[in-house]
PDB file of N, CA and C in Angstrom:
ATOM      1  N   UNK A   1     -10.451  18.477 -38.695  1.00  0.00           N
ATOM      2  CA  UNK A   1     -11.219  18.744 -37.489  1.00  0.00           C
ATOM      3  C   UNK A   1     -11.590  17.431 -36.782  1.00  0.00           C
ATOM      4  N   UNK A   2     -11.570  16.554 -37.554  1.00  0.00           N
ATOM      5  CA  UNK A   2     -12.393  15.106 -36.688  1.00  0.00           C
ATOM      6  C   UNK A   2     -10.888  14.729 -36.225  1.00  0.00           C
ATOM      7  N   UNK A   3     -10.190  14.137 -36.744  1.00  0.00           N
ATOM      8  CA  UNK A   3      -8.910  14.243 -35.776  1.00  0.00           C
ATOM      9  C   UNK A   3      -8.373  14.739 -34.748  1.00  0.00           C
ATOM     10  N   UNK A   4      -8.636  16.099 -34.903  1.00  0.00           N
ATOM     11  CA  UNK A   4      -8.588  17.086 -33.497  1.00  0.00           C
ATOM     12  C   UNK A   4      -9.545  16.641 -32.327  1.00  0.00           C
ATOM     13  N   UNK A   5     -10.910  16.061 -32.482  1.00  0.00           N
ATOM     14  CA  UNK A   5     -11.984  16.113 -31.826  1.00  0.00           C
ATOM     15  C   UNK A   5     -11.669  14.087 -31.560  1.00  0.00           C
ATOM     16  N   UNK A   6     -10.999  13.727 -32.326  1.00  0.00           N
ATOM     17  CA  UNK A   6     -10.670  12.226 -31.875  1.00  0.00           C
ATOM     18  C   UNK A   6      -9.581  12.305 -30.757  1.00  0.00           C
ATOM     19  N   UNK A   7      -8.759  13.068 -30.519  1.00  0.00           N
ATOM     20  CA  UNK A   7      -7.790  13.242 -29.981  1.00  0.00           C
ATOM     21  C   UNK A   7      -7.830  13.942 -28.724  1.00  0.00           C
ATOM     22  N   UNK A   8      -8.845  14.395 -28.573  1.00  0.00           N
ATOM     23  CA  UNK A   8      -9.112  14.903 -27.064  1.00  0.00           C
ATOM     24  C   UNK A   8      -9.757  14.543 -26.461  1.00  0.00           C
ATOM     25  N   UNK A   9      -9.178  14.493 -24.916  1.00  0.00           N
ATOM     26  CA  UNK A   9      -9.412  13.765 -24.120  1.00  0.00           C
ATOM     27  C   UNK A   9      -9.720  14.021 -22.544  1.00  0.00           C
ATOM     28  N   UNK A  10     -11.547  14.024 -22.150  1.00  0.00           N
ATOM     29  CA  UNK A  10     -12.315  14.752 -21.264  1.00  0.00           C
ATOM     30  C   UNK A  10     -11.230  14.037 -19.534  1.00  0.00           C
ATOM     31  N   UNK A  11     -10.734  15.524 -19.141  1.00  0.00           N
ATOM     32  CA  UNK A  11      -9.950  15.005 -17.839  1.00  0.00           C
ATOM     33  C   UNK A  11     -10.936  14.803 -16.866  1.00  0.00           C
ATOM     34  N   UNK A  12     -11.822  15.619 -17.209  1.00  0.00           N
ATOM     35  CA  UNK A  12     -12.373  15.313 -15.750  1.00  0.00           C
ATOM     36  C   UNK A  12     -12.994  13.498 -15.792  1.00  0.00           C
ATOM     37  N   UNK A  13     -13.669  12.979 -16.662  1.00  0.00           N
ATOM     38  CA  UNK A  13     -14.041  11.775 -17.414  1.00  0.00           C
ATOM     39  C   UNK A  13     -12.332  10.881 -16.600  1.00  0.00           C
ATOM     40  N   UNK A  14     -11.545  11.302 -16.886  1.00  0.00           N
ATOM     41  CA  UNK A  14     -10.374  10.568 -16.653  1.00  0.00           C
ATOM     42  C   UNK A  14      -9.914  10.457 -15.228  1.00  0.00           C
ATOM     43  N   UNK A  15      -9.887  11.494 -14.261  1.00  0.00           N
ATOM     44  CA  UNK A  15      -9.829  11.591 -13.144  1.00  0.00           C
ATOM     45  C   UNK A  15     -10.792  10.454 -11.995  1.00  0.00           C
ATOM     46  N   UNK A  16     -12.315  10.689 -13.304  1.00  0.00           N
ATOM     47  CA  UNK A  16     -13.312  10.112 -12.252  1.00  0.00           C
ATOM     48  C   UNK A  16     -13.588   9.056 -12.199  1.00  0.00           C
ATOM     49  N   UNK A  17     -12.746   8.842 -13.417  1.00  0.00           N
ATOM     50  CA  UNK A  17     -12.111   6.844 -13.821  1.00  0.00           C
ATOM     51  C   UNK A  17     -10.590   6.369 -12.952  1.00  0.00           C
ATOM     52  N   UNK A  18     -10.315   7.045 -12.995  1.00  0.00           N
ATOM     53  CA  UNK A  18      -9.030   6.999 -12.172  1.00  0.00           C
ATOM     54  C   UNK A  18      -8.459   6.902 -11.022  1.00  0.00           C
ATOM     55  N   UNK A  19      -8.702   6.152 -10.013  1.00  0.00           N
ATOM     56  CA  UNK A  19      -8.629   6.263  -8.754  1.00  0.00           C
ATOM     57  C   UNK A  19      -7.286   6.584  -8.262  1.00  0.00           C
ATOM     58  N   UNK A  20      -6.181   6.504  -8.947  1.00  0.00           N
ATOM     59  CA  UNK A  20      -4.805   6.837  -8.731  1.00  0.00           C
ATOM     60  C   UNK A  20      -4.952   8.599  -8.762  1.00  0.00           C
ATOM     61  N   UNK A  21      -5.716   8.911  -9.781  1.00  0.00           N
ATOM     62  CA  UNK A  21      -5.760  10.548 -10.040  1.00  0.00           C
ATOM     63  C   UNK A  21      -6.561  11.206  -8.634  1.00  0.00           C
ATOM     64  N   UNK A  22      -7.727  10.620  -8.644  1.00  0.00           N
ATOM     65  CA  UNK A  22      -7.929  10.860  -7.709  1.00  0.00           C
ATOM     66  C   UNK A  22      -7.657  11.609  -6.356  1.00  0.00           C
ATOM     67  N   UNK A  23      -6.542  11.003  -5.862  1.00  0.00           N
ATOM     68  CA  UNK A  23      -5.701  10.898  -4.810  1.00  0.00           C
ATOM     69  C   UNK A  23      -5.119  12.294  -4.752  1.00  0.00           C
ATOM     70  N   UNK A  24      -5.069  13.341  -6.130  1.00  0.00           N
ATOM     71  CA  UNK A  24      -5.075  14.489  -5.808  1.00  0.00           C
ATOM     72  C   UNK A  24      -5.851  15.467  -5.725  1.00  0.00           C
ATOM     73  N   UNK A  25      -7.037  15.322  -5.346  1.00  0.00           N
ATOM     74  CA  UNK A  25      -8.204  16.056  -4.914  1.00  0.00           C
ATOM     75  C   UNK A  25      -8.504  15.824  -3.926  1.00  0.00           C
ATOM     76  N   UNK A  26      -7.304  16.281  -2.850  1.00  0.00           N
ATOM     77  CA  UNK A  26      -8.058  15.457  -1.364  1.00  0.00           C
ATOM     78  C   UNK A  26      -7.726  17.172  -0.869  1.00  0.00           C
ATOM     79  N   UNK A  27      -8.299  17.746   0.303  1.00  0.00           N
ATOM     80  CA  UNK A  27      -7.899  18.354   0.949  1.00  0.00           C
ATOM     81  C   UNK A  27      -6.201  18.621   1.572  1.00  0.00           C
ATOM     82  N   UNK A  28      -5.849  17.200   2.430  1.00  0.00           N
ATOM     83  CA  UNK A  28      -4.608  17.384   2.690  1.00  0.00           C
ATOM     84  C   UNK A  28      -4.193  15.582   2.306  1.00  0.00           C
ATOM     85  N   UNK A  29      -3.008  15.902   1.340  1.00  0.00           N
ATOM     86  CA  UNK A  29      -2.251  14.909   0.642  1.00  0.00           C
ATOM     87  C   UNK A  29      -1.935  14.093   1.605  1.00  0.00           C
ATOM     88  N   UNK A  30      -1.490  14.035   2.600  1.00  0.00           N
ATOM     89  CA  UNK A  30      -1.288  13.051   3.722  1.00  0.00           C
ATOM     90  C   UNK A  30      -2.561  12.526   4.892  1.00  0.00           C
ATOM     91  N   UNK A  31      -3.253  12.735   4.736  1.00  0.00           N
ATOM     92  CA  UNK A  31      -4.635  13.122   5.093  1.00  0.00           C
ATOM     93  C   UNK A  31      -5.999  13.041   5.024  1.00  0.00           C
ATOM     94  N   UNK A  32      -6.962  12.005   5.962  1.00  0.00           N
ATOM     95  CA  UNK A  32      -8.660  11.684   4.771  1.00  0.00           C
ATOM     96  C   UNK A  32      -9.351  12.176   5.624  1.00  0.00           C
ATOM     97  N   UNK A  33      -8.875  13.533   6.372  1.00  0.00           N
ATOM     98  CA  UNK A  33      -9.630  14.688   7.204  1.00  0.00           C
ATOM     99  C   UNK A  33      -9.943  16.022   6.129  1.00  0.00           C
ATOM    100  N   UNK A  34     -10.930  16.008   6.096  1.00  0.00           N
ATOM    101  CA  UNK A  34     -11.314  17.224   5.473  1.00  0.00           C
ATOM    102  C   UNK A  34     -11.098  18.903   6.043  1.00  0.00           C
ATOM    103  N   UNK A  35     -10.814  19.974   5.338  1.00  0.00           N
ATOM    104  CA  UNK A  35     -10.219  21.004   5.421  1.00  0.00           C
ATOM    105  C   UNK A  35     -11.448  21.680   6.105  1.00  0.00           C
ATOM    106  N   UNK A  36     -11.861  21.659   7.725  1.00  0.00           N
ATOM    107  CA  UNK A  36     -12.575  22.183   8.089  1.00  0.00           C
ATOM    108  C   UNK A  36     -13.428  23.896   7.901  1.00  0.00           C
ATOM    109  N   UNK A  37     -11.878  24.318   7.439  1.00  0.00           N
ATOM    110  CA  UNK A  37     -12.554  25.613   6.645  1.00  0.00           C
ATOM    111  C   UNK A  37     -13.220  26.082   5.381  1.00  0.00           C
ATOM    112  N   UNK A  38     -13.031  24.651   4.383  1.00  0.00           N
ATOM    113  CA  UNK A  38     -14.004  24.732   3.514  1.00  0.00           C
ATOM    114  C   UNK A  38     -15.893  24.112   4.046  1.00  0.00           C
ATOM    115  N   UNK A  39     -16.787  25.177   3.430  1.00  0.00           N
ATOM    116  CA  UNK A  39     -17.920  24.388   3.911  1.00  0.00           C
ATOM    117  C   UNK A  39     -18.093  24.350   2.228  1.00  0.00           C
ATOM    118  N   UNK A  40     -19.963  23.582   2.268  1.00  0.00           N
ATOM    119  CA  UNK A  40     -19.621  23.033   0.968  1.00  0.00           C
ATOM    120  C   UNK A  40     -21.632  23.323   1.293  1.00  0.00           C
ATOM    121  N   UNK A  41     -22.389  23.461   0.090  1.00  0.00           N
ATOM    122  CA  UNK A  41     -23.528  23.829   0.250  1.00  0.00           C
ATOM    123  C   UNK A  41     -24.556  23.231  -0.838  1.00  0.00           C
ATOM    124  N   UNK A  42     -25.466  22.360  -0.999  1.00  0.00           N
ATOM    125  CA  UNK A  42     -26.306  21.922  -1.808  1.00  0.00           C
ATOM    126  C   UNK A  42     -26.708  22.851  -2.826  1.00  0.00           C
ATOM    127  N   UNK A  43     -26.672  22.254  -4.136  1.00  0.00           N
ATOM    128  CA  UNK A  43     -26.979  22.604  -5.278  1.00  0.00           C
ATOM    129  C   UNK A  43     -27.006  21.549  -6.513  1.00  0.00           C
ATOM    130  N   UNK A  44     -28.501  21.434  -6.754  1.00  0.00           N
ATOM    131  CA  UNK A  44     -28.771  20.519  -8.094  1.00  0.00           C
ATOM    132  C   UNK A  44     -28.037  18.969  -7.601  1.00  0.00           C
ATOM    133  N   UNK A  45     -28.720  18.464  -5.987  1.00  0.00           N
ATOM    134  CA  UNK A  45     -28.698  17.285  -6.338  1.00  0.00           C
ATOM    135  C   UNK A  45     -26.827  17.394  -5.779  1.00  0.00           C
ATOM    136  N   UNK A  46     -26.060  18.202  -6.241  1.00  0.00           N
ATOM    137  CA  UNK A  46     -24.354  18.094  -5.554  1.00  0.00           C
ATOM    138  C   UNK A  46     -24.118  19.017  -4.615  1.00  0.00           C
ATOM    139  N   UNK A  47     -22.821  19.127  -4.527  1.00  0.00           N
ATOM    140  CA  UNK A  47     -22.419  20.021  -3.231  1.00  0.00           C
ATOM    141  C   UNK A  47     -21.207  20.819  -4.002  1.00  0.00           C
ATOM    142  N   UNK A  48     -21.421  22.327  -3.851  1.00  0.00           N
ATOM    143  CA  UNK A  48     -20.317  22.834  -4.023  1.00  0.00           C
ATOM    144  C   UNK A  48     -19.708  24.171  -3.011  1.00  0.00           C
ATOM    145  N   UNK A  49     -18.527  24.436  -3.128  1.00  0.00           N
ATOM    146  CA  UNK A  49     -17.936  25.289  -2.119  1.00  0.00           C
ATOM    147  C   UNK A  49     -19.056  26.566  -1.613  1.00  0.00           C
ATOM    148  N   UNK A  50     -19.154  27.107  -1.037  1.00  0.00           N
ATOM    149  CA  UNK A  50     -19.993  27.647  -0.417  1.00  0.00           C
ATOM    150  C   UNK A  50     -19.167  28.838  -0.851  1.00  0.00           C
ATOM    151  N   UNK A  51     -20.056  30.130  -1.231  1.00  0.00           N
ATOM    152  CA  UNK A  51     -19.610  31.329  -1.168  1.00  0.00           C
ATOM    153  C   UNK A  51     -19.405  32.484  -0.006  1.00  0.00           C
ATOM    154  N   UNK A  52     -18.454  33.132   0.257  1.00  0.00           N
ATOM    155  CA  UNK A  52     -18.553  34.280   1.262  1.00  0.00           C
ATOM    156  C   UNK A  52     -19.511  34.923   1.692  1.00  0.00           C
ATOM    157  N   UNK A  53     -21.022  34.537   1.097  1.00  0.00           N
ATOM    158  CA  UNK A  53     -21.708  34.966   1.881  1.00  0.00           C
ATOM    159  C   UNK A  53     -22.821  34.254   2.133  1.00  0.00           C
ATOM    160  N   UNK A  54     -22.723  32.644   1.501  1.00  0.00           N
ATOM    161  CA  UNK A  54     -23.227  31.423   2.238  1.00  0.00           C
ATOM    162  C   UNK A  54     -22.670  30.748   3.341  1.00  0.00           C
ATOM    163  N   UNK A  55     -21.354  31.171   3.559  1.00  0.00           N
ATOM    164  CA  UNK A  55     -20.526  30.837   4.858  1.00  0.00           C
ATOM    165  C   UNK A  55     -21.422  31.220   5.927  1.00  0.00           C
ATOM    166  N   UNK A  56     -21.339  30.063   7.214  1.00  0.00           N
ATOM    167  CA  UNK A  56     -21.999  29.977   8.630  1.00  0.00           C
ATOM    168  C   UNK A  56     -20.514  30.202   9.201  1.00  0.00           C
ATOM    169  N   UNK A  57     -20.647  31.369   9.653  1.00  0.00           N
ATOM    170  CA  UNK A  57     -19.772  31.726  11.126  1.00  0.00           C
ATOM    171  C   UNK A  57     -19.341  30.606  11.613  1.00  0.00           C
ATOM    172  N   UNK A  58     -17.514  29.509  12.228  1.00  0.00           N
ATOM    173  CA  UNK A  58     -17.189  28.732  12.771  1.00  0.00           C
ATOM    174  C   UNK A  58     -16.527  28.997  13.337  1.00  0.00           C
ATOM    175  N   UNK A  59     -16.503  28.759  14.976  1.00  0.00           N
ATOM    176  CA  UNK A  59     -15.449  28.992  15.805  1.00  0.00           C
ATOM    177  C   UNK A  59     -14.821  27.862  15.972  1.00  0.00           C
ATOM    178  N   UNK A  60     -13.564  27.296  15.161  1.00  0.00           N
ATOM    179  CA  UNK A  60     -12.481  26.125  15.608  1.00  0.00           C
ATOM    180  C   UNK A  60     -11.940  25.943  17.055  1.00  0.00           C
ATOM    181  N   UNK A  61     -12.206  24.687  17.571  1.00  0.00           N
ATOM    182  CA  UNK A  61     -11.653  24.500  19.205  1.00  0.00           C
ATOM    183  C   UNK A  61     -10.425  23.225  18.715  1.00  0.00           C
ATOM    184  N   UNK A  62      -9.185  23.437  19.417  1.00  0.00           N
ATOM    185  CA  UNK A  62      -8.685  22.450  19.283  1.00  0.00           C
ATOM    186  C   UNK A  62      -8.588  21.725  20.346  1.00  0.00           C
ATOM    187  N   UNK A  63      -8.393  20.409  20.366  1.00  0.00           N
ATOM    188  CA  UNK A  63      -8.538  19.889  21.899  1.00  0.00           C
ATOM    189  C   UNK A  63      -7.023  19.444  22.016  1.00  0.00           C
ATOM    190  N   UNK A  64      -6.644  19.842  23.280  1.00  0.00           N
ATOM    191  CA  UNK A  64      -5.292  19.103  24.004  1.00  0.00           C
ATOM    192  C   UNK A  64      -5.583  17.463  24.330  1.00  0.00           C
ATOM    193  N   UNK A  65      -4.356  17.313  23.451  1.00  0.00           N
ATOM    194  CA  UNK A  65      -4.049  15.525  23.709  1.00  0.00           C
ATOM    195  C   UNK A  65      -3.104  15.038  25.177  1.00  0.00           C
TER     196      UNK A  65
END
């Protein structure tokens, strides 16, 4: 058992060390614009995805270039 428990290895711990890993937790992979349709809502100090019925109504405008 201690072998087993020597041998594993916390990803998230690794990710948040990792700045290369990182790079795949972005919204859009080509991209350091955030996915306007996720909202994201305070809890304990962090922020997490907002549920379907913490969602605020958004009407998206796109503007002509």
């Amino acid at each position: 058992m201690a072998r087993l428990r020597a041998a594993v290895v916390c990803e998230w711990t690794e990710t948040v060390n990792t700045p290369a890993a990182q790079v795949r937790f972005k919204h859009f992979i080509n991209s350091d614009k955030r996915d306007p349709n996720v909202q994201v809502v305070p809890e304990r100090e962090q922020h997490r995805p907002a549920t379907p019925y913490e969602r605020i109504p958004v009407t998206l405008v796109e503007e002509n270039a």
